[in-house]
Structure formats: structure tokens, C-alpha cells
Protein backbone atom coordinates (compact mmCIF):
# COMPACT_ATOMS: atom_id res chain seq x y z
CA UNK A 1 27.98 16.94 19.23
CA UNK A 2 29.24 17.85 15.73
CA UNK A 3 32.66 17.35 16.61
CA UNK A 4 32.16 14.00 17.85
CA UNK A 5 30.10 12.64 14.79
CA UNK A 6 33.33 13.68 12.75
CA UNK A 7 34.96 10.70 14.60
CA UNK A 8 31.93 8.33 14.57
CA UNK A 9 29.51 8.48 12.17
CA UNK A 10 27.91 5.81 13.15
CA UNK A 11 25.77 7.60 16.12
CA UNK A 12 23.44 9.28 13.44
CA UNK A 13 21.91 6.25 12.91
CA UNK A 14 20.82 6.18 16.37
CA UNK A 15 17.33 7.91 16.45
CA UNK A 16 16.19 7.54 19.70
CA UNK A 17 17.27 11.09 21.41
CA UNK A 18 17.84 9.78 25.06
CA UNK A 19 20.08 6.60 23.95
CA UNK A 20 21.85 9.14 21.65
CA UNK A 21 22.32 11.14 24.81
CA UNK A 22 23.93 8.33 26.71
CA UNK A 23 26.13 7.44 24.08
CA UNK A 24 27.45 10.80 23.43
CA UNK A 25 28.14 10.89 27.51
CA UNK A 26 30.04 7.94 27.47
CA UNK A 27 31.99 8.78 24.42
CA UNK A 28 32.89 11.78 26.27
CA UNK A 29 34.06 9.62 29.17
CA UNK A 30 36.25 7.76 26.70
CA UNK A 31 37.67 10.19 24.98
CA UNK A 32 38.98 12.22 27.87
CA UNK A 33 40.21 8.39 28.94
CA UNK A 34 41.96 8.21 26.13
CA UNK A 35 43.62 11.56 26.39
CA UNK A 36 44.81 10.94 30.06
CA UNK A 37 46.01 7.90 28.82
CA UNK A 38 47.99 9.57 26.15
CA UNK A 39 49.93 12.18 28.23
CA UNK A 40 50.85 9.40 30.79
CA UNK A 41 52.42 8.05 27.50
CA UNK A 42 50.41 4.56 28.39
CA UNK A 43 49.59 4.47 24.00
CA UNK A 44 51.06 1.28 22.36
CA UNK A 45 51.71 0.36 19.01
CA UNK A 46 49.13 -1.68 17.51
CA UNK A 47 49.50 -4.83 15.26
CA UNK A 48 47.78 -5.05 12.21
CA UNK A 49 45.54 -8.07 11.26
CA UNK A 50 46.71 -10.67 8.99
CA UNK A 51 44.87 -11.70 5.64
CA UNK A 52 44.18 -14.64 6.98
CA UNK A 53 42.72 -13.79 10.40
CA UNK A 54 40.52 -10.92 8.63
CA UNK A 55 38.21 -14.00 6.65
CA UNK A 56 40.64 -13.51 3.73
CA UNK A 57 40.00 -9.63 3.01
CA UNK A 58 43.51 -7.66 2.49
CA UNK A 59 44.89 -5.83 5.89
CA UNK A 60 43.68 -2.09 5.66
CA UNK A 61 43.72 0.27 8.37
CA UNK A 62 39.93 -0.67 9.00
CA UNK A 63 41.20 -3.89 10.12
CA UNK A 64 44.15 -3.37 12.74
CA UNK A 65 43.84 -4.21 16.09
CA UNK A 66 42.33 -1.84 19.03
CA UNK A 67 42.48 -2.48 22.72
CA UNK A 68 39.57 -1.60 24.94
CA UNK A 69 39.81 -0.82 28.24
CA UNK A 70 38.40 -3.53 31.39
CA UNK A 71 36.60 -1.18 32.47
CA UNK A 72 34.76 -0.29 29.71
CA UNK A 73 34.37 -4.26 28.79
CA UNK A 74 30.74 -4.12 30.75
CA UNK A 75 29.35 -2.14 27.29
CA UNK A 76 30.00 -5.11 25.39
CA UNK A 77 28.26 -7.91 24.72
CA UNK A 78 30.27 -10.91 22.37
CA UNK A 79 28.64 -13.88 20.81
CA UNK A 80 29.91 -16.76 19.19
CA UNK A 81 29.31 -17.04 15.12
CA UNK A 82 27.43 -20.61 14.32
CA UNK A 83 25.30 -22.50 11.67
CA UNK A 84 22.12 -21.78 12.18
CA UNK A 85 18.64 -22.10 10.50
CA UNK A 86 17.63 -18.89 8.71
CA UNK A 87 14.09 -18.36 8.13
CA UNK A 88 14.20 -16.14 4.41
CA UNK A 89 12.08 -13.34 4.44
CA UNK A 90 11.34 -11.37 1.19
CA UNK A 91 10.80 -7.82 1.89
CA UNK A 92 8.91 -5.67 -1.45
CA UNK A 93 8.29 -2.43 -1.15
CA UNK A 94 4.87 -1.25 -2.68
CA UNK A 95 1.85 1.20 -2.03
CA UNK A 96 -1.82 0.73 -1.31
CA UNK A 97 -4.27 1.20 -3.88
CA UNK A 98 -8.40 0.85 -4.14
CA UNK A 99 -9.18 -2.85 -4.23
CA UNK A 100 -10.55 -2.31 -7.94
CA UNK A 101 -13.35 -4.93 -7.79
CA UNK A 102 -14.95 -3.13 -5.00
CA UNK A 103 -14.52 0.51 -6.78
CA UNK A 104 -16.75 2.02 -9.51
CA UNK A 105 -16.67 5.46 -10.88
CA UNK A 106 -19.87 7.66 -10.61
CA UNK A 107 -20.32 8.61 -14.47
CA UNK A 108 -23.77 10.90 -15.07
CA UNK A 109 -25.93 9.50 -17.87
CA UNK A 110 -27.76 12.64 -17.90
CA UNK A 111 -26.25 16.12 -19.41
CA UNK A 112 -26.91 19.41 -17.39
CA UNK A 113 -25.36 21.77 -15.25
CA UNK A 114 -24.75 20.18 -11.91
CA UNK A 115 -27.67 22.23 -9.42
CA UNK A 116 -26.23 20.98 -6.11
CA UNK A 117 -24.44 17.86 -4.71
CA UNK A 118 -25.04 16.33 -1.01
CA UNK A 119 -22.23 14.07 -0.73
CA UNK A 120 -18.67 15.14 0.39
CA UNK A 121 -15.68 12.84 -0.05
CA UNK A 122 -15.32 10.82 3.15
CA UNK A 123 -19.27 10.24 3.57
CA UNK A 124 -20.29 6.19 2.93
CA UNK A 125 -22.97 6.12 1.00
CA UNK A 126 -25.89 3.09 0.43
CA UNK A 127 -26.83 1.68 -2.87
CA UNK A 128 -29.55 3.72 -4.50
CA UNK A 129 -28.80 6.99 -2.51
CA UNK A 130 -28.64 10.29 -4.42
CA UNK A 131 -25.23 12.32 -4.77
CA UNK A 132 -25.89 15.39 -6.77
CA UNK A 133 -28.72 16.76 -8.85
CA UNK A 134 -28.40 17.86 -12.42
CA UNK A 135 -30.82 20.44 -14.14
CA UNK A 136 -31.10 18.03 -17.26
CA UNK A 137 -32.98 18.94 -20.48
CA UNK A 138 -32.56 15.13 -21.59
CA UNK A 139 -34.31 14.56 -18.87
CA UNK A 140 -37.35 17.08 -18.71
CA UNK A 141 -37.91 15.62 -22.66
CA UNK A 142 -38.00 12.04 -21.68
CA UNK A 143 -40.20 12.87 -18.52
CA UNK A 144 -42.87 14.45 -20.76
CA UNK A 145 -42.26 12.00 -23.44
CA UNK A 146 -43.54 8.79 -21.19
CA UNK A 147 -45.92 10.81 -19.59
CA UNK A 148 -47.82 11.36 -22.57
CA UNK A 149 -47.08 7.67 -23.73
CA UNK A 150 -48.56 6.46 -20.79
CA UNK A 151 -51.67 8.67 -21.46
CA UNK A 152 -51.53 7.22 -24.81
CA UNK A 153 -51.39 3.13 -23.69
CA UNK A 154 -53.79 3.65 -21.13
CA UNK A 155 -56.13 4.76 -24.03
CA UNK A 156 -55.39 2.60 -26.34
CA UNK A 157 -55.68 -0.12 -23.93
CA UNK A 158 -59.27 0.93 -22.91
CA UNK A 159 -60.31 1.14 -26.40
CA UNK A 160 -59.16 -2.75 -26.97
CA UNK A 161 -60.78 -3.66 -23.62
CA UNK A 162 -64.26 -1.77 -25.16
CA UNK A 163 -63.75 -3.36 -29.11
CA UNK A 164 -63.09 -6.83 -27.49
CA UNK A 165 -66.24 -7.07 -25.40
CA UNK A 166 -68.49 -5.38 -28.26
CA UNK A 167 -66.90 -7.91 -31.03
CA UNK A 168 -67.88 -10.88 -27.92
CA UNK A 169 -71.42 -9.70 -28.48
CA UNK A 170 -71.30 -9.64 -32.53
CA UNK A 171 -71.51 -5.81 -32.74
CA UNK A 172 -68.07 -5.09 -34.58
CA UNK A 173 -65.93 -6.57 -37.40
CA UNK A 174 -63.31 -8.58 -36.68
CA UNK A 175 -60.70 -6.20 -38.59
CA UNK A 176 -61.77 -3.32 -35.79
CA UNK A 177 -61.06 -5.71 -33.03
CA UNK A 178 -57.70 -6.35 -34.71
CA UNK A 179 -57.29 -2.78 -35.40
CA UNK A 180 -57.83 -1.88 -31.57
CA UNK A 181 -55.25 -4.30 -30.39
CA UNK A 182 -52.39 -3.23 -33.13
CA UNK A 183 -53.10 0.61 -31.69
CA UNK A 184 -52.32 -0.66 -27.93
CA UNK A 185 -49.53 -2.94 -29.18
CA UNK A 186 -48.13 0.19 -30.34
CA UNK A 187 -48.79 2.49 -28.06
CA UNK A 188 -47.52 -0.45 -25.18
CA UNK A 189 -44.10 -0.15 -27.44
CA UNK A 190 -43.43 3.56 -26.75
CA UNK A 191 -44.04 3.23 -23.57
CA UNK A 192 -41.86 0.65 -22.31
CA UNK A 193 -39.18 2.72 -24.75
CA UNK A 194 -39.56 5.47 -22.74
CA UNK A 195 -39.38 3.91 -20.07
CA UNK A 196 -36.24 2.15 -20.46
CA UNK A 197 -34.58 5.77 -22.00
CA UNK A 198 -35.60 6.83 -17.94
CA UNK A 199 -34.21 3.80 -16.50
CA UNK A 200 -30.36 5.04 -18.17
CA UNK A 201 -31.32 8.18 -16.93
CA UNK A 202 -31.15 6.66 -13.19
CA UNK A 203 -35.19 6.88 -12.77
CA UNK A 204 -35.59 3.26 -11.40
CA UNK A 205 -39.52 3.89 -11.00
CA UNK A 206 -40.32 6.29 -13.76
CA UNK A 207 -44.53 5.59 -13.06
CA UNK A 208 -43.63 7.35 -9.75
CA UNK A 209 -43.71 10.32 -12.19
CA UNK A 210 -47.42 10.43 -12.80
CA UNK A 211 -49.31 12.58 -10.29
CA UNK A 212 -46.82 14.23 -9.19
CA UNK A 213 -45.14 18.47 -9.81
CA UNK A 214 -42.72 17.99 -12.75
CA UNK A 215 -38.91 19.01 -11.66
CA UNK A 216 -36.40 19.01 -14.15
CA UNK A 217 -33.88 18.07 -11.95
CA UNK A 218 -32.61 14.56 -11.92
CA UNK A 219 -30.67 13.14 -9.02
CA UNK A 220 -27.20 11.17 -9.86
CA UNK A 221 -27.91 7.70 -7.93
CA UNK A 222 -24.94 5.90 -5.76
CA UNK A 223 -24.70 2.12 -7.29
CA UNK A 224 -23.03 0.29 -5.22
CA UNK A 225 -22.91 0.80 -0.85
CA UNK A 226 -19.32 2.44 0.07
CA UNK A 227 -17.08 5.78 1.08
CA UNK A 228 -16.70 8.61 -1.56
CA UNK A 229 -13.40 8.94 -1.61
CA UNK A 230 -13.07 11.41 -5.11
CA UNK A 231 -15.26 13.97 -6.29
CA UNK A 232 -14.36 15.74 -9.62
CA UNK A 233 -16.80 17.95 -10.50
CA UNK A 234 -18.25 21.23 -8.49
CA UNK A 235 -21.87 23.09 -8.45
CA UNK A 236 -22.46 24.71 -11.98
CA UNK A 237 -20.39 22.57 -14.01
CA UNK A 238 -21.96 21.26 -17.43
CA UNK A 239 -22.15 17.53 -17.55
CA UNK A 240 -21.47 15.57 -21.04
CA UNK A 241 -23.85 12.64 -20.68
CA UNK A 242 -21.92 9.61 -20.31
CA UNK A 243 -18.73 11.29 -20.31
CA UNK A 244 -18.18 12.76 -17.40
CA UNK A 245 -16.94 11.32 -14.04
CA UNK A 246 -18.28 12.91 -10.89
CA UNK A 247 -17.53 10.70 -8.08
CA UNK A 248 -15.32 7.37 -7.24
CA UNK A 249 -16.93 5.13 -4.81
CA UNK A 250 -14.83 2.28 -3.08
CA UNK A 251 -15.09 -0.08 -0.23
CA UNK A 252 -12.44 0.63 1.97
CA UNK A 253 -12.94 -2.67 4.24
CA UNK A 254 -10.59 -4.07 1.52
CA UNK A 255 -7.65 -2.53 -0.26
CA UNK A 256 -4.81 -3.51 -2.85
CA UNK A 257 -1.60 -2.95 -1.93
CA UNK A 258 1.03 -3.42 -5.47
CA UNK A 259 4.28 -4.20 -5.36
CA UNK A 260 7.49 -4.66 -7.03
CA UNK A 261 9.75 -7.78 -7.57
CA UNK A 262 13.09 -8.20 -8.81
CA UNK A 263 13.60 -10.73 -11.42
CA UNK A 264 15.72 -12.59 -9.03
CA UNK A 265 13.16 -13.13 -6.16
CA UNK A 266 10.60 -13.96 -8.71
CA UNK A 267 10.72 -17.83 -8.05
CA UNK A 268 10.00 -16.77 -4.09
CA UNK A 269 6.91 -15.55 -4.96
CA UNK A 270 3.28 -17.25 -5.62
CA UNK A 271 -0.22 -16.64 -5.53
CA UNK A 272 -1.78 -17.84 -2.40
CA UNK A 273 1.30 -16.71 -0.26
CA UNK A 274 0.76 -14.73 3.54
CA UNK A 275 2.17 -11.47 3.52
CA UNK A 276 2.70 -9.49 6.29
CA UNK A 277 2.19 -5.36 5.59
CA UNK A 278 4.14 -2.72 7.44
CA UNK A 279 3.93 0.83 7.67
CA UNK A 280 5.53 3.26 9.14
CA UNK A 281 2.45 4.93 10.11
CA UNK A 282 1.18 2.37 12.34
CA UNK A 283 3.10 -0.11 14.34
CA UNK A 284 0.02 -3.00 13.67
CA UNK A 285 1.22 -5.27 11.25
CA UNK A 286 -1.50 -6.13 8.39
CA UNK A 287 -2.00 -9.67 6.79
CA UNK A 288 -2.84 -9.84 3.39
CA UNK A 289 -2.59 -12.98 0.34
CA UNK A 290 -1.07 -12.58 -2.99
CA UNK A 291 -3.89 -12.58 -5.67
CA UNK A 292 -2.22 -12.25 -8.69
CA UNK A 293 1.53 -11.81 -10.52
CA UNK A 294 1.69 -9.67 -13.99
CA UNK A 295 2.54 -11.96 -16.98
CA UNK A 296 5.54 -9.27 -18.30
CA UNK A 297 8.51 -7.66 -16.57
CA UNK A 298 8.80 -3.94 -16.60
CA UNK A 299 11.46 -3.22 -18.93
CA UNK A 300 12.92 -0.26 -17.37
CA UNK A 301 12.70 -1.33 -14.23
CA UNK A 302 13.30 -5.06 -14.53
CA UNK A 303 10.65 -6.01 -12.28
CA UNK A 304 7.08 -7.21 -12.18
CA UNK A 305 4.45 -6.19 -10.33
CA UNK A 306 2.48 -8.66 -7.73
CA UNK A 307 -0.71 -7.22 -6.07
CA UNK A 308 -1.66 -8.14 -2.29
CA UNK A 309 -5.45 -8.25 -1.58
CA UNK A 310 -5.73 -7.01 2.80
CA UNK A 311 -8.31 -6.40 5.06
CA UNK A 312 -8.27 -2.36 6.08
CA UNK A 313 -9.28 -2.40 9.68
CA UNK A 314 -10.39 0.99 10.57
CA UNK A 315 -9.83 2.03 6.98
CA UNK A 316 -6.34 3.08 8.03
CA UNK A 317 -4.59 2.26 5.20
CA UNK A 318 -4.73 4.74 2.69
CA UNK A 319 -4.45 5.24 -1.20
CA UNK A 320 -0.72 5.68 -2.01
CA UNK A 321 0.59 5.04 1.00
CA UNK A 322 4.30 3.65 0.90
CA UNK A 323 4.28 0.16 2.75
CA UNK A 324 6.75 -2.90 3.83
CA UNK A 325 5.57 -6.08 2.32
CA UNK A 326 7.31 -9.20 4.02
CA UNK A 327 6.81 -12.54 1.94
CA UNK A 328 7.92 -15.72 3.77
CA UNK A 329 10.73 -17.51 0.91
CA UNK A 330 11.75 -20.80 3.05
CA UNK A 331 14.86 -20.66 5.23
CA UNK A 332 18.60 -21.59 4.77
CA UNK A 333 20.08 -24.34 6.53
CA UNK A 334 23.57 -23.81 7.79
CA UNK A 335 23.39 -20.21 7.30
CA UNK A 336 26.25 -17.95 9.55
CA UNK A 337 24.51 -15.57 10.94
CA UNK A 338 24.94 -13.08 13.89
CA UNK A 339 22.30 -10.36 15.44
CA UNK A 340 21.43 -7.24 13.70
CA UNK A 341 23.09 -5.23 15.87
CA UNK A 342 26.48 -6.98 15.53
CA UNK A 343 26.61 -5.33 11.62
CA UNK A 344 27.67 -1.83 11.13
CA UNK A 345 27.91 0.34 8.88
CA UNK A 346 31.12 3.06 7.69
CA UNK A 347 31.10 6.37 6.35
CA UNK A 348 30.56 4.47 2.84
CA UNK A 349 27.37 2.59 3.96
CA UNK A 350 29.51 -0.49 3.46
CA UNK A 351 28.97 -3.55 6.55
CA UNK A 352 31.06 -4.49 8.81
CA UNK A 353 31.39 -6.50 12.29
CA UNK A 354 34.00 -5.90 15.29
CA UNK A 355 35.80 -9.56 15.70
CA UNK A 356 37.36 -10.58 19.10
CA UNK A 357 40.73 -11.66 18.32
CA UNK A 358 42.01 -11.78 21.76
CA UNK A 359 41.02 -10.54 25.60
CA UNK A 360 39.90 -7.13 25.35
CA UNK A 361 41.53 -7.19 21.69
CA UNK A 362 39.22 -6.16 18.70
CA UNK A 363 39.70 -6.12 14.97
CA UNK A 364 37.15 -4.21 12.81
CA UNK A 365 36.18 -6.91 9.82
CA UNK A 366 34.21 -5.89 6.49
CA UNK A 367 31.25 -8.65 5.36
CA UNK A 368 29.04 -9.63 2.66
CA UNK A 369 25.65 -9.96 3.87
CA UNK A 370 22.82 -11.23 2.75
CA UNK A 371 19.06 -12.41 3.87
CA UNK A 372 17.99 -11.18 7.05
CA UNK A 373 15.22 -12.14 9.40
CA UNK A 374 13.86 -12.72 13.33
CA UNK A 375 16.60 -10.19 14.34
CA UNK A 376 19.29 -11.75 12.77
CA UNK A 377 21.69 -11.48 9.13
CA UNK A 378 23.34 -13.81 6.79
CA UNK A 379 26.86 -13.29 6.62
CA UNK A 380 27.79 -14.66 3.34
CA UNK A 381 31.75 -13.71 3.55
CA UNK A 382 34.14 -12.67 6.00
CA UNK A 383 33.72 -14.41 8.98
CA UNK A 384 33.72 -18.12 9.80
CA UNK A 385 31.90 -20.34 12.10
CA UNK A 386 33.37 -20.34 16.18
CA UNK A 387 34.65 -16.61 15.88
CA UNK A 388 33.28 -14.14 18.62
CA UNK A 389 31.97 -11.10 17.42
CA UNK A 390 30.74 -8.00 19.21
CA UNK A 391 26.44 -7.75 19.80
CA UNK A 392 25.85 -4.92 21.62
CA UNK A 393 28.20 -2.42 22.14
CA UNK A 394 29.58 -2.19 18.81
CA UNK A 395 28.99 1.77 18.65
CA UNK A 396 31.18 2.35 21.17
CA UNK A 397 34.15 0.30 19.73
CA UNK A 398 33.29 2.40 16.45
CA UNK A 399 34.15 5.37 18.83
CA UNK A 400 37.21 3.92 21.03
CA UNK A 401 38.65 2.77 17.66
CA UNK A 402 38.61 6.33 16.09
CA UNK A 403 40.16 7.75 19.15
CA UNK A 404 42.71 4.91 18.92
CA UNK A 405 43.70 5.33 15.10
């Protein structure tokens, strides 16, 4: 099998291992064909193309004529080049990242070493639910701290309740009544302070600390419902307060996927277009909108960068992954066009088509190609409308031309 890719390289292109199989059988077929044919001397000299028949590209040997057997006509399948409609479809490459208004990261307000964490990357998580517990000095202070100013409003509040209903019956000044109500005033002050120190802390219901055994440990609260999908820090580790990132929390039903465009397709795109997402992990195709274009080009790079907004079904598509991203760009009238199979490719990835130039007659014919779409390409140059070119079969002219040159 070597051997024969040496003569056409076209077959590794061919992935699928049973059609590769067939092809290399009936290659084999040709080629002893062709060397029968030789030592019955039955070889003619061949006539090269013209300029003019080849859609104005200069006669090489790429271009001379080849004659193919009748009976290995049935493996060919011509078609006749016309104006068609062409249907332009952008394709952007790109990969999927977290749809950023629907991800948060899990900072600790709270310094500590961590004590334990109950939430793995992969779990989904509600609003409110706890993902790790830190052993927090900051927060055994501010514990005691409201604890005692509660103790300390609750008296002064009693003590305005008693110097309000004795001044009622004339048996106070009114400078102690006023005196009473500055203390709870006060003490009403630092405990709503406290209060709001615990609510930074994550304590949403710090009163639920009255009555109950003291625990330094403070639990680091989910905010928002959705699937841990990072977690950067590990039992023991010290926690700066406000510094430091433990978990990232994102809602996977919906996910960004950021690609690139060339300056020259940039008119093709706008916000509000379909896009269809492929990938070669999955053979769905995923339907997304574009939801915003950056203002700049990259300067290295020359492009700028256009983010999709899909749904993520089954949460399938994942952060990173490399995907297809197929805009629709309006169509070309008049466009010559033949099927994708009718355009090869040589040893120099360059295109090219196999042109019927008389019965059972071929001529191998470079092209320009351009937009391609619903199984078909834009020739832009070498071939003109009413010539027959070969569909399917074209790999095994590739091969009966090698044996014949």
C-alpha cells in the first residue's frame, strides 16, 4: 500500500478504511491492466492540451490527455459545469468558553485555613449552599463581638422601655429619659455594625448565633445555582480574605463560543445572525446568535473577535473545545460551481478537476476556487460554463493517469 500511494497521493485523504480498501483493489486491477496493455504494445502517444482548451492555464504535464478504459467508464460519474445559485457560507473557527454573565468566581471574605470542602468540581450546586469551611479568626471576633452587642441593645433597650414609662408617670427628669434613649441609640448602632461585618462574612442570619455552641468555623456560601467547574484551593491552605479564589461556578445550560474573523469577511458578519456550531466531537449540529463584535482588530493577527451565545444541551460542549462556526453571508448568483468531490487535490495541496475533453478522453485542469456550500464549490478560474467534468470517480483517474504518464 506504500508503493501505490507513491503514484497517488490522493488516497490518503480517504479515511474511511473499507472504501480505502476498495480503491486500493481496483487500483490493483488497473495497474496490472495497464501493464498487460503495455507488453501487448497497445500504449499510444498522448496529445497534450492546448492553452486554450485548459481555461487559459499554460500546457504542463498535469494537463495532457489520458485515455480510460470502457470498461472502467462505470467508476465515473461526469456532470455538466453551469450557473448556478450559490448559497455563501462563512465558516470561523473558534472555541467554547463560560458564558461570562452566568459565571462568578467563589472569592472567601473570610481569612483562615481551609478545614474541609464538600463540593467537587462537576457537582451543581443551589444558591445559598455551603462549599468549604474555613477555621476563621475574623470570624470567631466578629461572632463574639455581636453577641455581646446584642446583650448590650437588648439592655439598653429595656432600660429606655423602664425610663419611658417612669418619666409617663412624672417620676424622672426629662434629661434621664433622653439619656436612656441616646444609650440604646448607641448600643442599636453597634449592633447592626456587627451585624453587617457578619453579613460580608457570608452569615446571612447572624441572630441564628444566639443560643447556640460557638464554632469558629465559617462555611464559604455558593451565590448563585450552577456546576463547579474549578476549584483552586485544597484542605489546609491559608485564605487571604478577599483575595483568594476558591471555586468558579457557571451555568453550563449556556455557553460562549469566540471566534475569529478576517478583516475581509468582516462586512458578512452582524449581531443578530444564526450560526450553526460544529464539532468534531459530536455529529449534532448546535444553533447559536451572534451577541456581540469587538470594536478593534487584533494587530498580529488581523482579525477580530465575534462571540456566539448557544444553548449546551446535555452540557456537551465544553470549555476550550475547538469548534466549526458556519455564518450564513447571502449567495452568489451565476456562480460556476461543481460538487465537492469533482475538486482534487496534488501532492502540493493545490485544486484541481479532471475535464472530459472527448469519449473516454480526460485532461487533468488546475482551478481557483472559492466559497463553498450544500456540497458544492465556486470555481472562480479555469473552467467555463457547458464543460463536463468528472464527480465521482475522480480518484481513480488520479491513479490511471499516474500509471499512464
Amino acid at each position: 500500500m506504500n508503493d501505490l500511494r507513491q503514484f497517488f497521493p490522493g488516497i490518503a485523504e480517504v479515511r474511511n478504511h473499507a472504501q480505502r480498501q476498495r480503491i486500493f483493489q481496483t487500483m490493483l486491477t488497473l495497474m496490472l491492466a495497464g501493464v498487460i496493455g503495455s507488453a501487448a504494445g497497445c500504449g499510444s502517444q498522448q496529445t497534450p492540451v492546448s492553452a486554450s482548451s485548459s481555461g487559459g492555464h499554460p500546457p504542463t504535464s498535469q494537463s495532457e490527455l489520458f485515455t480510460v478504459p470502457p470498461e472502467q467508464m462505470t467508476h465515473i460519474h461526469i456532470v455538466t459545469v453551469t450557473p448556478v445559485r450559490l448559497d455563501r457560507m462563512l465558516r470561523l473557527t473558534g472555541a467554547v468558553a463560560y458564558n461570562a454573565f452566568l459565571t462568578t468566581p467563589i472569592i472567601s471574605q473570610a481569612g483562615g485555613p481551609v478545614s474541609r470542602i464538600v463540593v467537587s468540581p462537576g457537582d451543581h450546586v443551589r444558591s445559598g449552599q455551603p462549599m468549604l469551611y474555613v477555621t476563621s479568626p475574623d470570624y470567631s471576633l466578629q461572632s463574639a463581638t455581636f453577641v455581646k452587642a446584642r446583650a448590650a441593645f437588648e439592655l439598653a433597650d429595656k432600660n429606655f422601655n423602664r425610663a419611658a414609662d417612669l418619666y409617663a408617670h412624672h417620676a424622672i427628669a426629662e434629661k434621664d429619659l433622653q439619656q436612656a434613649e441616646s444609650d440604646r441609640n448607641q448600643a442599636q448602632a453597634d449592633l447592626e455594625a456587627s451585624a453587617a461585618t457578619l453579613h460580608i462574612l457570608g452569615i446571612q442570619n447572624p441572630d441564628s448565633l444566639a443560643g447556640h455552641a460557638f464554632s469558629p468555623e465559617i462555611p464559604l456560601l455558593a451565590p448563585i445555582e450552577g456546576e463547579v467547574v474549578e476549584r483552586l484551593v485544597s484542605p489546609g491552605q491559608l485564605l487571604q480574605p478577599g483575595a483568594t479564589q476558591c471555586f468558579t461556578i457557571s451555568d453550563m445550560s449556556s455557553v460562549w463560543v469566540l471566534v475569529n474573523v478576517y478583516e475581509k469577511d468582516l462586512a458578512e458578519v452582524r449581531i443578530g445572525d444564526t450560526v450553526a456550531i460544529q464539532s468534531d466531537a459530536y455529529p449534532d449540529v448546535f444553533h447559536g446568535k451572534i451577541s456581540y463584535v469587538a470594536p478593534a482588530l487584533d494587530p498580529n493577527t488581523r482579525t477580530v473577535q465575534a462571540r456566539i451565545v448557544t444553548s449546551n444541551p446535555g452540557q456537551r460542549l465544553k470549555k476550550d473545545m475547538y469548534v466549526t462556526a458556519i455564518v450564513s453571508a447571502g449567495s452568489i448568483p451565476n456562480a460556476l460551481a461543481v460538487p465537492d468531490a469533482a475538486v482534487l487535490r496534488d501532492t502540493e495541496n493545490l485544486p484541481f478537476v479532471y475535464v472530459e475533453a472527448s469519449a473516454n478522453q480526460f485532461a487533468r485542469r488546475p482551478v481557483n476556487i472559492g466559497f463553498t456550500g450544500a456540497g458544492q464549490t465556486q470555481i472562480t478560474d479555469g473552467l467555463k460554463s457547458g464543460e463536463r467534468v468528472v464527480d465521482d470517480g475522480g480518484i481513480f483517474l488520479q491513479f490511471q493517469n499516474s500509471l499512464q504518464h
